[in-house]
N, C-alpha and C. Protein backbone atom coordinates (compact mmCIF):
# COMPACT_ATOMS: atom_id res chain seq x y z
N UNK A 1 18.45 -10.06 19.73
CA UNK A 1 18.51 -11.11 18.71
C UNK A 1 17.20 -11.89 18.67
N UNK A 2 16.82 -12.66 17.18
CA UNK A 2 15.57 -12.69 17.54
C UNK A 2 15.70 -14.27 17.53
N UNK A 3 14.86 -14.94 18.37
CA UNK A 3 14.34 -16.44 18.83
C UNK A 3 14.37 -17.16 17.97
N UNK A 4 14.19 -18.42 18.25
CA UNK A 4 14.03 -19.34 17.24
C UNK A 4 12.41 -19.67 17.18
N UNK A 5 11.78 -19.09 18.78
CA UNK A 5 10.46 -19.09 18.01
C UNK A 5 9.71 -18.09 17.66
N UNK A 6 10.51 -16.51 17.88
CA UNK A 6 9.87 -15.95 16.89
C UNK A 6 10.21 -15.89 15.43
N UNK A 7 11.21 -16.35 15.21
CA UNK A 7 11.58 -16.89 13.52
C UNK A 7 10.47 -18.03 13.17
N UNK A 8 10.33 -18.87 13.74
CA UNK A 8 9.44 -19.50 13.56
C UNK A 8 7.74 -19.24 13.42
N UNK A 9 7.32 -18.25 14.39
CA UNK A 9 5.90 -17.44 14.01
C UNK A 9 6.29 -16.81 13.08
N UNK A 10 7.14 -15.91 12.83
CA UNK A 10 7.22 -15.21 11.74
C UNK A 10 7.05 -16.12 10.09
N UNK A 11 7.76 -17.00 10.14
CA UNK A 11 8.27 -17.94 9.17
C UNK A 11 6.21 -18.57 8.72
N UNK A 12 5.65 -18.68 9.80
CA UNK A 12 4.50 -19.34 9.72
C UNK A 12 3.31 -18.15 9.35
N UNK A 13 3.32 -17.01 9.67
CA UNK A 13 2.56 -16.08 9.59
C UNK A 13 3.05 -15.69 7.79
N UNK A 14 4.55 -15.89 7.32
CA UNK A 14 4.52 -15.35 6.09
C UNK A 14 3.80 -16.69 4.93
N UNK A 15 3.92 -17.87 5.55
CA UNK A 15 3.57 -18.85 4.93
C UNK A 15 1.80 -18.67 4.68
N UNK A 16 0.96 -18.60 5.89
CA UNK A 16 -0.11 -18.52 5.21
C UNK A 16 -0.71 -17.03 4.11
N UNK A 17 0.00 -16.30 4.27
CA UNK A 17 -0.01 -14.75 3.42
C UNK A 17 0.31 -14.90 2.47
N UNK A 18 1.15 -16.02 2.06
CA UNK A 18 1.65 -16.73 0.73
C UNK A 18 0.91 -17.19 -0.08
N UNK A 19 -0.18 -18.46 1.00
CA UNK A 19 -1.13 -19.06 0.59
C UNK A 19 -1.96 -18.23 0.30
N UNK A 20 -2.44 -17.20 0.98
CA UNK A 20 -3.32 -16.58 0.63
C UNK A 20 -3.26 -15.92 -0.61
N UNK A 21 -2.07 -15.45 -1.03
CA UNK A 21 -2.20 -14.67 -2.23
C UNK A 21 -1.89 -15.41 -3.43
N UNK A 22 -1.72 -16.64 -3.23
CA UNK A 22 -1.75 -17.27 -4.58
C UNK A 22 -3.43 -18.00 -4.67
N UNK A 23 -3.92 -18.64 -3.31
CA UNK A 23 -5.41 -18.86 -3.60
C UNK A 23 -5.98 -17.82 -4.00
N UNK A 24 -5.71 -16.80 -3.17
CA UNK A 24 -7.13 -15.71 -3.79
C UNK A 24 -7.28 -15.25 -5.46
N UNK A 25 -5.96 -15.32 -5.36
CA UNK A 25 -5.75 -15.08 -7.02
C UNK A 25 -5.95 -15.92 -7.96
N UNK A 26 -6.19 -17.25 -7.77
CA UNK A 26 -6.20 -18.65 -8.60
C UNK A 26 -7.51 -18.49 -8.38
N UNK A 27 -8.48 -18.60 -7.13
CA UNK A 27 -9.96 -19.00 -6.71
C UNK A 27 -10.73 -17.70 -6.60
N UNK A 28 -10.41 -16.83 -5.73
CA UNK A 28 -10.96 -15.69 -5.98
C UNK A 28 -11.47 -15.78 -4.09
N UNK A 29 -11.46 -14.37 -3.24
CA UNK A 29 -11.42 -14.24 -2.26
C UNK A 29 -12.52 -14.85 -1.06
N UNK A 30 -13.52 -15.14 -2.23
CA UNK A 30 -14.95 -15.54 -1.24
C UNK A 30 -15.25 -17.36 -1.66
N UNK A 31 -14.38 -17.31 -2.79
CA UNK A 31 -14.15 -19.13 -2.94
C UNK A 31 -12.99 -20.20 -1.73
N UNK A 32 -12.22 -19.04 -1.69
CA UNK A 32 -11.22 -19.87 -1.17
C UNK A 32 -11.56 -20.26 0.41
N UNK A 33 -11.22 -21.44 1.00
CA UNK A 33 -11.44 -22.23 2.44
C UNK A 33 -10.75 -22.05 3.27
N UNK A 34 -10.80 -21.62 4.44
CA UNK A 34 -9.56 -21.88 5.64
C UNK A 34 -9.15 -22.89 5.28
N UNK A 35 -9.87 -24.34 5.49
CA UNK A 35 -9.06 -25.21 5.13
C UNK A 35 -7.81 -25.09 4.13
N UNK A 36 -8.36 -24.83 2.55
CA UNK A 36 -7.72 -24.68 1.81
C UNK A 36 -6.52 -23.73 1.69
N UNK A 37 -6.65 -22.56 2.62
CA UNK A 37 -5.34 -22.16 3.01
C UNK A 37 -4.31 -22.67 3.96
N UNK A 38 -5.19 -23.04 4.90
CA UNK A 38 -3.87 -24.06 5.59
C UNK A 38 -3.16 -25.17 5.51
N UNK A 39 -4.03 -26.25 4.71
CA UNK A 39 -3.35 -26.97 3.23
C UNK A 39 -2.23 -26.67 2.11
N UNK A 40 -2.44 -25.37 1.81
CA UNK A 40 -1.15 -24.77 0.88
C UNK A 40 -0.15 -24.11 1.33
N UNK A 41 -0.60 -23.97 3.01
CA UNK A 41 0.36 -23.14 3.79
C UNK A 41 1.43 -24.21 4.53
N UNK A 42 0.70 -25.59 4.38
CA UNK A 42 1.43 -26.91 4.97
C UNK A 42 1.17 -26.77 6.75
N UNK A 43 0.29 -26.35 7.11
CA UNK A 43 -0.02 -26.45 8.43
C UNK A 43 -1.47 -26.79 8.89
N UNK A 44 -2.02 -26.95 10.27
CA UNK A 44 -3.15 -27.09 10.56
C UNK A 44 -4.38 -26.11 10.44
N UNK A 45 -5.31 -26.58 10.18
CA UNK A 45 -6.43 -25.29 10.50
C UNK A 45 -6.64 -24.48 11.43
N UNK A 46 -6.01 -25.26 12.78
CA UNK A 46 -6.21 -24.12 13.90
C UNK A 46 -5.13 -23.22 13.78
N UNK A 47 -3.70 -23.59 13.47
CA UNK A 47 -3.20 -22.42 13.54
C UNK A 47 -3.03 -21.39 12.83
N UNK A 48 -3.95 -21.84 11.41
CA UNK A 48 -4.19 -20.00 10.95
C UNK A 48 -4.96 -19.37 11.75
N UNK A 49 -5.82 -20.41 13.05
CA UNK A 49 -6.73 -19.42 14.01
C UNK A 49 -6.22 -18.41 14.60
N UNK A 50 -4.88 -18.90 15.24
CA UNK A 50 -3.75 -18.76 15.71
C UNK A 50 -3.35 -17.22 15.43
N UNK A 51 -3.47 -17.20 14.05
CA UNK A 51 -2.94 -15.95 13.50
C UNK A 51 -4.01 -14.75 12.51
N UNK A 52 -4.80 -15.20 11.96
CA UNK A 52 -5.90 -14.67 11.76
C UNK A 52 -7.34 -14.65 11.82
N UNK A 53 -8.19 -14.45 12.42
CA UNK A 53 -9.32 -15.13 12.94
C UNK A 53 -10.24 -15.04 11.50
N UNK A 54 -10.22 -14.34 10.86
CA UNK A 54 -10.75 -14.28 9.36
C UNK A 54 -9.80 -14.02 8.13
N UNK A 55 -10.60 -14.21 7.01
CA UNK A 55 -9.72 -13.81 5.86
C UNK A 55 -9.17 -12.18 5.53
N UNK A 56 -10.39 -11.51 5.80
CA UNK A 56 -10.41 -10.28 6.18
C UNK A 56 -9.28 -9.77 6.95
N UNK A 57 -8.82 -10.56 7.80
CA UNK A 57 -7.56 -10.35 8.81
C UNK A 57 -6.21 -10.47 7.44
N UNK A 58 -6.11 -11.50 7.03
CA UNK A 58 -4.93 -11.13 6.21
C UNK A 58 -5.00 -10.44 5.04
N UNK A 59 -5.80 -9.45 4.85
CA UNK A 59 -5.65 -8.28 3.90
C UNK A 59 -5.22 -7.11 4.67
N UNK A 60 -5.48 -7.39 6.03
CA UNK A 60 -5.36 -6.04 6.72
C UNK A 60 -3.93 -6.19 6.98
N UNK A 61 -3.41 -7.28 7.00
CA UNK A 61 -1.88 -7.59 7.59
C UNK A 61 -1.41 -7.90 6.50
N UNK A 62 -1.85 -7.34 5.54
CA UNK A 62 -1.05 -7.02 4.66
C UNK A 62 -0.98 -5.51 4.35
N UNK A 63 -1.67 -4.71 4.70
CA UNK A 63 -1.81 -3.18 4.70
C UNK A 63 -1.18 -3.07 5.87
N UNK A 64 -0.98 -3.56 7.04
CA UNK A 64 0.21 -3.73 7.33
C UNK A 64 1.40 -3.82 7.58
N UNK A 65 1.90 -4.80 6.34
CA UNK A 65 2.91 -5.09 6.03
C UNK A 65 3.51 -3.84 5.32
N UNK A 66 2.50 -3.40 4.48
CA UNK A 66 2.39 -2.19 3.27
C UNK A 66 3.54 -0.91 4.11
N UNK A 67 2.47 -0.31 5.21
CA UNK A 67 3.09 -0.03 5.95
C UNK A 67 4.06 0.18 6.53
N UNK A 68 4.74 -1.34 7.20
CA UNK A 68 5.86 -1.40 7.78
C UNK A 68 6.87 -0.76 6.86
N UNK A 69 6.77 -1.29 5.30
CA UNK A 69 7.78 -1.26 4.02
C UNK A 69 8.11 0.06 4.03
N UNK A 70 6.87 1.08 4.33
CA UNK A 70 6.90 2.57 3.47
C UNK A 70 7.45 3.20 4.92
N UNK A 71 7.41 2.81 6.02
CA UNK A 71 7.90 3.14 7.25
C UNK A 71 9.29 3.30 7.20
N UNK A 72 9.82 1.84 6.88
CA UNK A 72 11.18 1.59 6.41
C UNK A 72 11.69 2.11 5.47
N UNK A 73 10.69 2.26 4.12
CA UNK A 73 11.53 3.17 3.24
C UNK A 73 11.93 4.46 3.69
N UNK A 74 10.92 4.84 4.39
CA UNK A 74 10.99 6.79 4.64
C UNK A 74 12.17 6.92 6.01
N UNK A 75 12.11 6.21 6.57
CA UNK A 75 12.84 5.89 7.92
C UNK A 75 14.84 5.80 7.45
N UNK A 76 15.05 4.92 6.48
CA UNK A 76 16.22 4.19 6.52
C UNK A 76 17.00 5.36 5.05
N UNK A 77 15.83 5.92 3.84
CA UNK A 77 16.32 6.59 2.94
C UNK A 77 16.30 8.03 2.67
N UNK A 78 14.47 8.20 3.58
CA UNK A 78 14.21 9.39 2.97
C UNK A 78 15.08 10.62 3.42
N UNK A 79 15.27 11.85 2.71
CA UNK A 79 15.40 12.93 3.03
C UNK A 79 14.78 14.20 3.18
N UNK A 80 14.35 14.29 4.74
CA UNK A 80 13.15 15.68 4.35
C UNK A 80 13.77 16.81 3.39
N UNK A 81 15.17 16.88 3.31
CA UNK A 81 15.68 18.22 2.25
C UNK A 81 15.04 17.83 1.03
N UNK A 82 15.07 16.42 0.37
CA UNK A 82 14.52 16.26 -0.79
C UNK A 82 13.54 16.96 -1.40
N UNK A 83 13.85 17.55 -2.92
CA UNK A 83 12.17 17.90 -3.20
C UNK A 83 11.05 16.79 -3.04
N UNK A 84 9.62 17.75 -2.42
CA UNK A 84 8.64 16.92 -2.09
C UNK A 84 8.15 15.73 -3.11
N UNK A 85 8.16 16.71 -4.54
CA UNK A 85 7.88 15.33 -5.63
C UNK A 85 8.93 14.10 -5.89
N UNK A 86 9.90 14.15 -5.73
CA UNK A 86 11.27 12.93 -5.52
C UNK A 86 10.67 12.39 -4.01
N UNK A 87 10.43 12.69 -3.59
CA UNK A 87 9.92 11.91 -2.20
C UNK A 87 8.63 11.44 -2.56
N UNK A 88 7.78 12.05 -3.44
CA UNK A 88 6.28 11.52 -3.33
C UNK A 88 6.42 10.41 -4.47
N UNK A 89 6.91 10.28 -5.03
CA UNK A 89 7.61 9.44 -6.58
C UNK A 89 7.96 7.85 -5.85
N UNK A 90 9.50 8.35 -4.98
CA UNK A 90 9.61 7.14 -4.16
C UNK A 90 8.66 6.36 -3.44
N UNK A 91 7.95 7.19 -2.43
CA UNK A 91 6.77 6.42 -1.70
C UNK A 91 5.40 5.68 -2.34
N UNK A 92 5.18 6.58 -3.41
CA UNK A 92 4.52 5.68 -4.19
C UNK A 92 4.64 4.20 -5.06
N UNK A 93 5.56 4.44 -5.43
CA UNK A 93 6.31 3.50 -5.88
C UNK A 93 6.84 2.82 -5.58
N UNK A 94 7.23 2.71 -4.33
CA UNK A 94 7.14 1.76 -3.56
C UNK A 94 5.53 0.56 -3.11
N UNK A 95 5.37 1.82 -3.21
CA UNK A 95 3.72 0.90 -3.05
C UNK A 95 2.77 0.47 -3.99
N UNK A 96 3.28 0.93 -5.17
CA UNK A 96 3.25 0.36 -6.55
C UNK A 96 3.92 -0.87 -6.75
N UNK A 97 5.00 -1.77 -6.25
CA UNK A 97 5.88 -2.41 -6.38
C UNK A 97 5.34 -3.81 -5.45
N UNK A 98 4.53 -3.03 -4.31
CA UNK A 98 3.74 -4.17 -3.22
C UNK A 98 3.04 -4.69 -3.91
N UNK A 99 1.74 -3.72 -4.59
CA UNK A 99 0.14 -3.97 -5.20
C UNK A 99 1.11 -4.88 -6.22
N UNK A 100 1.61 -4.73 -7.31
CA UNK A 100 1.66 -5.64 -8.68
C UNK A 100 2.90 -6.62 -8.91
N UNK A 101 3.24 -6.87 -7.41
CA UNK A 101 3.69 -8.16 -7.56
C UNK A 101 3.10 -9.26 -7.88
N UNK A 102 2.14 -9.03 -7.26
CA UNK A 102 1.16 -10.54 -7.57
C UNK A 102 -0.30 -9.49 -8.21
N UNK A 103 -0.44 -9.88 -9.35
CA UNK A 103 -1.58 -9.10 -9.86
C UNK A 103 -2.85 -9.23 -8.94
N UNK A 104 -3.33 -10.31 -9.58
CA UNK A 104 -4.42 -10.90 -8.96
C UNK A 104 -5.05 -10.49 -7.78
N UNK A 105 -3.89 -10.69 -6.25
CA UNK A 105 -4.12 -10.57 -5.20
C UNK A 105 -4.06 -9.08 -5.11
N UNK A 106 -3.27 -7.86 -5.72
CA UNK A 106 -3.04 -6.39 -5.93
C UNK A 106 -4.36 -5.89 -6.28
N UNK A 107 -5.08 -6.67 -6.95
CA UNK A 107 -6.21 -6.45 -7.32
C UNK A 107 -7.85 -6.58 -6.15
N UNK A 108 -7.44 -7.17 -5.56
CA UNK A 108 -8.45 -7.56 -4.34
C UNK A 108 -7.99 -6.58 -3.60
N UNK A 109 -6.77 -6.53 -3.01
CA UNK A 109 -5.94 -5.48 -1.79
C UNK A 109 -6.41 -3.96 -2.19
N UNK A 110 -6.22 -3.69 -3.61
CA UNK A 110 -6.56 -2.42 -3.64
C UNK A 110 -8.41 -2.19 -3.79
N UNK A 111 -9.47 -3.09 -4.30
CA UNK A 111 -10.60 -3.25 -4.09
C UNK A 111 -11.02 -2.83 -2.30
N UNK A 112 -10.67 -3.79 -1.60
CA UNK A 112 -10.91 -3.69 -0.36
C UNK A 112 -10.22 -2.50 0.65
N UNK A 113 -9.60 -1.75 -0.13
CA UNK A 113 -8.61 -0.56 0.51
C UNK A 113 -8.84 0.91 0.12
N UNK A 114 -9.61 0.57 -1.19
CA UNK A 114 -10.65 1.89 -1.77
C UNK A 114 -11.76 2.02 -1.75
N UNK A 115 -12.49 0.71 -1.56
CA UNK A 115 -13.81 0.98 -0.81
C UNK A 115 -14.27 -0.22 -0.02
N UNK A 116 -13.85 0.12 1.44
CA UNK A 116 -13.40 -0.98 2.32
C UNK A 116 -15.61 -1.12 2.89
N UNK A 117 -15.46 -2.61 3.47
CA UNK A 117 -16.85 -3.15 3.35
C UNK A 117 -16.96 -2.21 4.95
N UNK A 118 -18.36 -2.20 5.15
CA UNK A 118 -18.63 -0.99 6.52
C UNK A 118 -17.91 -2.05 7.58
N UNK A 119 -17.88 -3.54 7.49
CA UNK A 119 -17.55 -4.12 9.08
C UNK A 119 -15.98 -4.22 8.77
N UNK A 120 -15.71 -3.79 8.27
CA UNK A 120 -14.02 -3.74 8.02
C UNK A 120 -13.75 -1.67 7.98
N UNK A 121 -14.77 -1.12 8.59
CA UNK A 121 -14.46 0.58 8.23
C UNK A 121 -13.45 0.89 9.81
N UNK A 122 -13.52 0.48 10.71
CA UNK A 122 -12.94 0.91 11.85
C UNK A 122 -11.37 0.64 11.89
N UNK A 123 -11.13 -0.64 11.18
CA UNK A 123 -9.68 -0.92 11.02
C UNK A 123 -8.85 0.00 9.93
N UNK A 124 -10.08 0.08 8.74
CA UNK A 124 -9.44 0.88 7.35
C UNK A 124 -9.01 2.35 8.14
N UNK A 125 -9.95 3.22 8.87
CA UNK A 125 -9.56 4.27 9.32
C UNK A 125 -8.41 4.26 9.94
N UNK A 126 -8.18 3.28 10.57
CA UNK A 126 -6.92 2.95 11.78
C UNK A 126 -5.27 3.03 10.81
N UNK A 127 -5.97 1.86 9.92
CA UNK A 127 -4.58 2.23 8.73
C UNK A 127 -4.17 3.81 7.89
N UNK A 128 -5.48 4.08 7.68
CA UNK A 128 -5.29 5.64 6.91
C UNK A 128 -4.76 6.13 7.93
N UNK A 129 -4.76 6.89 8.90
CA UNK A 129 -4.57 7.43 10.03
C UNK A 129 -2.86 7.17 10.43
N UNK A 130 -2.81 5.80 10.10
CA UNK A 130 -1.03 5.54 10.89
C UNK A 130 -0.50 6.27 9.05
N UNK A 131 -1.06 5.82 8.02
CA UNK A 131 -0.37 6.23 6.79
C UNK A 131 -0.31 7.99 6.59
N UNK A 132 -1.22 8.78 7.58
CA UNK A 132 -1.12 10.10 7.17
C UNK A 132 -0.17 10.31 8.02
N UNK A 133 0.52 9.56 9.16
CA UNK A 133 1.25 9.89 10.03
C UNK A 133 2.69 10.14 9.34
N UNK A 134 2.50 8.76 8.55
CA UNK A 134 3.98 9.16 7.85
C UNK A 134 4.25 10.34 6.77
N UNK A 135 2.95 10.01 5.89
CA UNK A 135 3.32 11.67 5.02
C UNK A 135 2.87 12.82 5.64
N UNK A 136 2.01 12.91 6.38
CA UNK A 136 1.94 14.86 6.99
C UNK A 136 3.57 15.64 7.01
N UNK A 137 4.64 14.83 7.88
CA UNK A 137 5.49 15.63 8.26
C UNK A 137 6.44 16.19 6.59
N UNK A 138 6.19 15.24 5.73
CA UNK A 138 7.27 15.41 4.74
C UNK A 138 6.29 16.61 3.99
N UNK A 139 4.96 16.63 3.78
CA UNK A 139 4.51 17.48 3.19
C UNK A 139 4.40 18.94 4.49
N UNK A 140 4.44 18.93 5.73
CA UNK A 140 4.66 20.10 6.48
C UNK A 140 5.92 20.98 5.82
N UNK A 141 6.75 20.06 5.54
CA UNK A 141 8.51 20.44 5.34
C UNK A 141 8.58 20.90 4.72
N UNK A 142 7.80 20.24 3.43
CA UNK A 142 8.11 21.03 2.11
C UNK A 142 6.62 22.49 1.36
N UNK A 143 5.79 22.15 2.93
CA UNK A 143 4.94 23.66 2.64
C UNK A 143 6.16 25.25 3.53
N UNK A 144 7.00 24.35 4.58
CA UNK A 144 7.94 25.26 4.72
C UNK A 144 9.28 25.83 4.21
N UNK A 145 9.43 24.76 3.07
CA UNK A 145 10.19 25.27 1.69
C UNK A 145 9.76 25.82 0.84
N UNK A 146 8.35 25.82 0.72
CA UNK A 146 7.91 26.54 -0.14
C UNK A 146 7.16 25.92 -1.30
N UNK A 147 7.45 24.99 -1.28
CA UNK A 147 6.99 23.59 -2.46
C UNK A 147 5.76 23.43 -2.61
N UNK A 148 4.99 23.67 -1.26
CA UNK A 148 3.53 23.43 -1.66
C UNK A 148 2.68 24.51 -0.50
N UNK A 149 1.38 24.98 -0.90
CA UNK A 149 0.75 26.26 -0.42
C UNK A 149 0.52 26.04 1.25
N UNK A 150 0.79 27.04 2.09
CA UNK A 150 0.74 26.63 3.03
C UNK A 150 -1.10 26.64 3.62
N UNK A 151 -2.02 27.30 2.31
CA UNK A 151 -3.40 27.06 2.73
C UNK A 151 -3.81 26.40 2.59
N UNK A 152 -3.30 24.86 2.25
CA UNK A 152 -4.05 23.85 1.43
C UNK A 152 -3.99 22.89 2.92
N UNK A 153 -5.21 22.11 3.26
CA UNK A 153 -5.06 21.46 4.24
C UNK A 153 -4.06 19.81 4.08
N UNK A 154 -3.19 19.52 4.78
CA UNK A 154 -2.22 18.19 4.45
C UNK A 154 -3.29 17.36 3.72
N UNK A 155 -4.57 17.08 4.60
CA UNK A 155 -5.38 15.91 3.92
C UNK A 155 -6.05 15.75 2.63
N UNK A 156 -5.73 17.03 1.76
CA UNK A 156 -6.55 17.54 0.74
C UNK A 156 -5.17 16.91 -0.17
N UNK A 157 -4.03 17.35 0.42
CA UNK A 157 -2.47 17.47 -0.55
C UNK A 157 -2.56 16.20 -0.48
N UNK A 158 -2.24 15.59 0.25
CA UNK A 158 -2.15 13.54 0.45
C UNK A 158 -3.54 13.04 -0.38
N UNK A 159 -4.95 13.55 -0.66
CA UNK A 159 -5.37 13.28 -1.44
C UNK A 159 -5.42 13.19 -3.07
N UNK A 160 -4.66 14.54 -3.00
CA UNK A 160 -4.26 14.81 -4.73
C UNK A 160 -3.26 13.60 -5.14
N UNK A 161 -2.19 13.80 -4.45
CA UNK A 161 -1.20 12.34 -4.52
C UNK A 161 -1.88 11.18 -5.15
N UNK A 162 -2.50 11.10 -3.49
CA UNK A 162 -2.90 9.29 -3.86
C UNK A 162 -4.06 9.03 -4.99
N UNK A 163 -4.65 10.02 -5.32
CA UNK A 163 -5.86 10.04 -6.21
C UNK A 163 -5.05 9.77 -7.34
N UNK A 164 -4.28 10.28 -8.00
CA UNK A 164 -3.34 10.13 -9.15
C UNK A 164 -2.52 8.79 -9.08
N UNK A 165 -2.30 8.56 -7.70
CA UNK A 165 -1.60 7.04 -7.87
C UNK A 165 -2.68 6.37 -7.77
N UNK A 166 -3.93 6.37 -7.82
CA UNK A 166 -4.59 5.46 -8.30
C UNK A 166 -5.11 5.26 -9.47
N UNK A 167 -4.99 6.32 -10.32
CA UNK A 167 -5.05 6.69 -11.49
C UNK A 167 -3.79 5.39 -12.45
N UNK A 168 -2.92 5.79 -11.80
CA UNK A 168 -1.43 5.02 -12.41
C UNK A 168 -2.26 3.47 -12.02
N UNK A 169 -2.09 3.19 -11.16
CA UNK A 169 -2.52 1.56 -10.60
C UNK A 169 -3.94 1.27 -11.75
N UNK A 170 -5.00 1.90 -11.86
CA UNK A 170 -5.98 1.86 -12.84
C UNK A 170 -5.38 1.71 -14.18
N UNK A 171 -4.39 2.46 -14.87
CA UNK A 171 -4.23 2.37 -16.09
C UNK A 171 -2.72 1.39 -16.08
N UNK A 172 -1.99 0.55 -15.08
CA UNK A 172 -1.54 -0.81 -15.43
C UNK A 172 -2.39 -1.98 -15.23
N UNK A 173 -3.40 -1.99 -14.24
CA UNK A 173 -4.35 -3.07 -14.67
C UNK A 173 -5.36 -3.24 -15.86
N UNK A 174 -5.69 -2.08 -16.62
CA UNK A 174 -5.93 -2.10 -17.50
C UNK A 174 -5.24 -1.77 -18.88
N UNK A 175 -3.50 -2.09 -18.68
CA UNK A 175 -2.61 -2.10 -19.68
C UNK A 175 -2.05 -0.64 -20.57
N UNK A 176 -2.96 0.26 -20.05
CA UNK A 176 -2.33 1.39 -20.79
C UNK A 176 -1.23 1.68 -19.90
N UNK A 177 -0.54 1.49 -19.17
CA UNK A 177 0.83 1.69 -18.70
C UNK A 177 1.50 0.46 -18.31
N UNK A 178 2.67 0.21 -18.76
CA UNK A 178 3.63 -1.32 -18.29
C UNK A 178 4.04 -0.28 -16.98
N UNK A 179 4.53 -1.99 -16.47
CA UNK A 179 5.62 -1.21 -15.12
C UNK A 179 6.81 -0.71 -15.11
N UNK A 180 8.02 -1.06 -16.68
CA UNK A 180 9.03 0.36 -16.83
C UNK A 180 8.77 1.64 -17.12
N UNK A 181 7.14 1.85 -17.62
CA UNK A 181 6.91 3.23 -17.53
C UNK A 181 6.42 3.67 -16.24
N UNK A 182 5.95 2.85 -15.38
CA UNK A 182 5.12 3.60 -14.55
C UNK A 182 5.93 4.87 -13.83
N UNK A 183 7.33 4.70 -13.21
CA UNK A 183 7.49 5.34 -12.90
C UNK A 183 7.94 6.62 -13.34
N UNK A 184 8.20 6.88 -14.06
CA UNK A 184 8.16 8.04 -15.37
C UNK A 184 6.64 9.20 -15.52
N UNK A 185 5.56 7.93 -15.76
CA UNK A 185 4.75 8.35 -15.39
C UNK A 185 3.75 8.92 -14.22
N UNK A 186 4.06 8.49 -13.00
CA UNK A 186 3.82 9.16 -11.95
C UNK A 186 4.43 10.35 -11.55
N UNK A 187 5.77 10.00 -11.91
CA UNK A 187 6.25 11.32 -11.60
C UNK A 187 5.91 12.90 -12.96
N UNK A 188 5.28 12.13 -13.53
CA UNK A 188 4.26 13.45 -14.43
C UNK A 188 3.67 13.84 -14.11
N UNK A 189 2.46 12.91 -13.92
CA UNK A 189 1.09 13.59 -13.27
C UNK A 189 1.13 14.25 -11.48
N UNK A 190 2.09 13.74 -10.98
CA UNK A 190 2.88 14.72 -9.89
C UNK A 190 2.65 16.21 -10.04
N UNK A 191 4.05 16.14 -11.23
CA UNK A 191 4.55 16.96 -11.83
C UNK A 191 3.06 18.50 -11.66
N UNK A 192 2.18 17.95 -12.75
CA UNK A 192 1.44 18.58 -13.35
C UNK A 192 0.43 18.86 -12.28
N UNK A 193 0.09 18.04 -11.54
CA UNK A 193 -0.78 18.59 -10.27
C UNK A 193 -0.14 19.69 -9.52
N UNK A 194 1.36 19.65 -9.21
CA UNK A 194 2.06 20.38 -8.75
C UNK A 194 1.97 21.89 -9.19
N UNK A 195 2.17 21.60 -10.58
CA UNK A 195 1.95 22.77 -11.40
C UNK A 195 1.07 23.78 -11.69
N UNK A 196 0.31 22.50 -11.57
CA UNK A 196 -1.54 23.09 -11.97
C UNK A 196 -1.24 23.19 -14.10
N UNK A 197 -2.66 23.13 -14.56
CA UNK A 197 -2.89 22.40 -15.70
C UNK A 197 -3.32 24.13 -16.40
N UNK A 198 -3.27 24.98 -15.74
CA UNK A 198 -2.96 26.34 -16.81
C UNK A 198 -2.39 26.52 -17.42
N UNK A 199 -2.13 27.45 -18.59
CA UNK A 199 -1.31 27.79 -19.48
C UNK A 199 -0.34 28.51 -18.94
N UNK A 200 1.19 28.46 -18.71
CA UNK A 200 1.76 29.54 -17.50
C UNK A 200 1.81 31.07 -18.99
N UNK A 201 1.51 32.02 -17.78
CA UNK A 201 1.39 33.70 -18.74
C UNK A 201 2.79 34.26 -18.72
């Protein structure tokens, strides 16, 4: 059962992540102040020390968080029997659902997560790395169903994916897709990668 003071760190760690994503999004990531986050977070300056030693720190704990979610999704729903594209649909979209809650801040998170700054490259690897952990096995499964080629290396297949879900994330920040289509639409361009873009003979 959990404490009353880890409810309480917890409770305080979601508060400044709060702050953070409504400053960064109102001020913009290199305007905004420790101070000024621990002001909107209703606590002291030292103890965002407490919890993140830079700003930089709560983007990463929020990739993170990202994480934990898609851990939990795949953990509590997924089914390796599933076809691979109904599984790649869900996980994305799930993580479609993180990024554009809060535009603004979705917009920085995915900036700093697609082309992360070099003194932030050792942590970004650390996250890619726990995230291939979770999809390798579902795409192993379904190269042993048959679903996808068994010569294609996992990291090439997890690239086709996510390259296209960034494609989707690109064309709702720039409005050619709302978010009741998106998922419709991912699961196309899935689709069609899956397929390959030949004429079938």
């Amino acid at each position: 059962m959990e404490s009353r003071r880890e409810k309480k760190k917890k409770e305080t760690r979601q508060a400044i992540m709060q702050a953070a994503m409504t400053l960064f999004s109102e001020k913009g990531f290199d305007q905004t102040s420790i101070e000024e986050l621990a002001k909107a977070a209703g606590i002291g300056k030292g103890t965002i020390y407490g919890y993140f030693e830079t700003k930089t720190d709560i983007l990463h704990a929020f990739c993170e968080d990202e994480l934990e979610c898609l851990h939990k999704e795949l953990t509590t729903y997924a089914d390796r029997e599933i076809p691979i594209l109904q599984q790649m649909v869900k996980i994305y979209m799930t993580e479609f659902k993180q990024i554009t809650e809060n535009r603004e801040f979705g917009r920085l998170f995915m900036q700093q997560t697609t082309f992360p700054r070099d003194a932030d490259l050792k942590r970004h690897l650390e996250h890619e790395n726990n995230y291939f952990k979770l999809l390798f096995p579902l795409l192993e499964k379904a190269q042993e169903r048959g679903e996808l080629r068994k010569d294609l290396d996992l990291l090439y297949i997890t690239g086709h994916f996510y390259g296209l879900y960034l494609l989707l994330v690109s064309a709702w920040f720039s409005g050619r897709i709302q978010t009741e289509e998106a998922e419709y639409a991912l699961e196309a361009v899935f689709s069609q990668a899956m397929e390959g873009l030949q004429p079938r003979l």
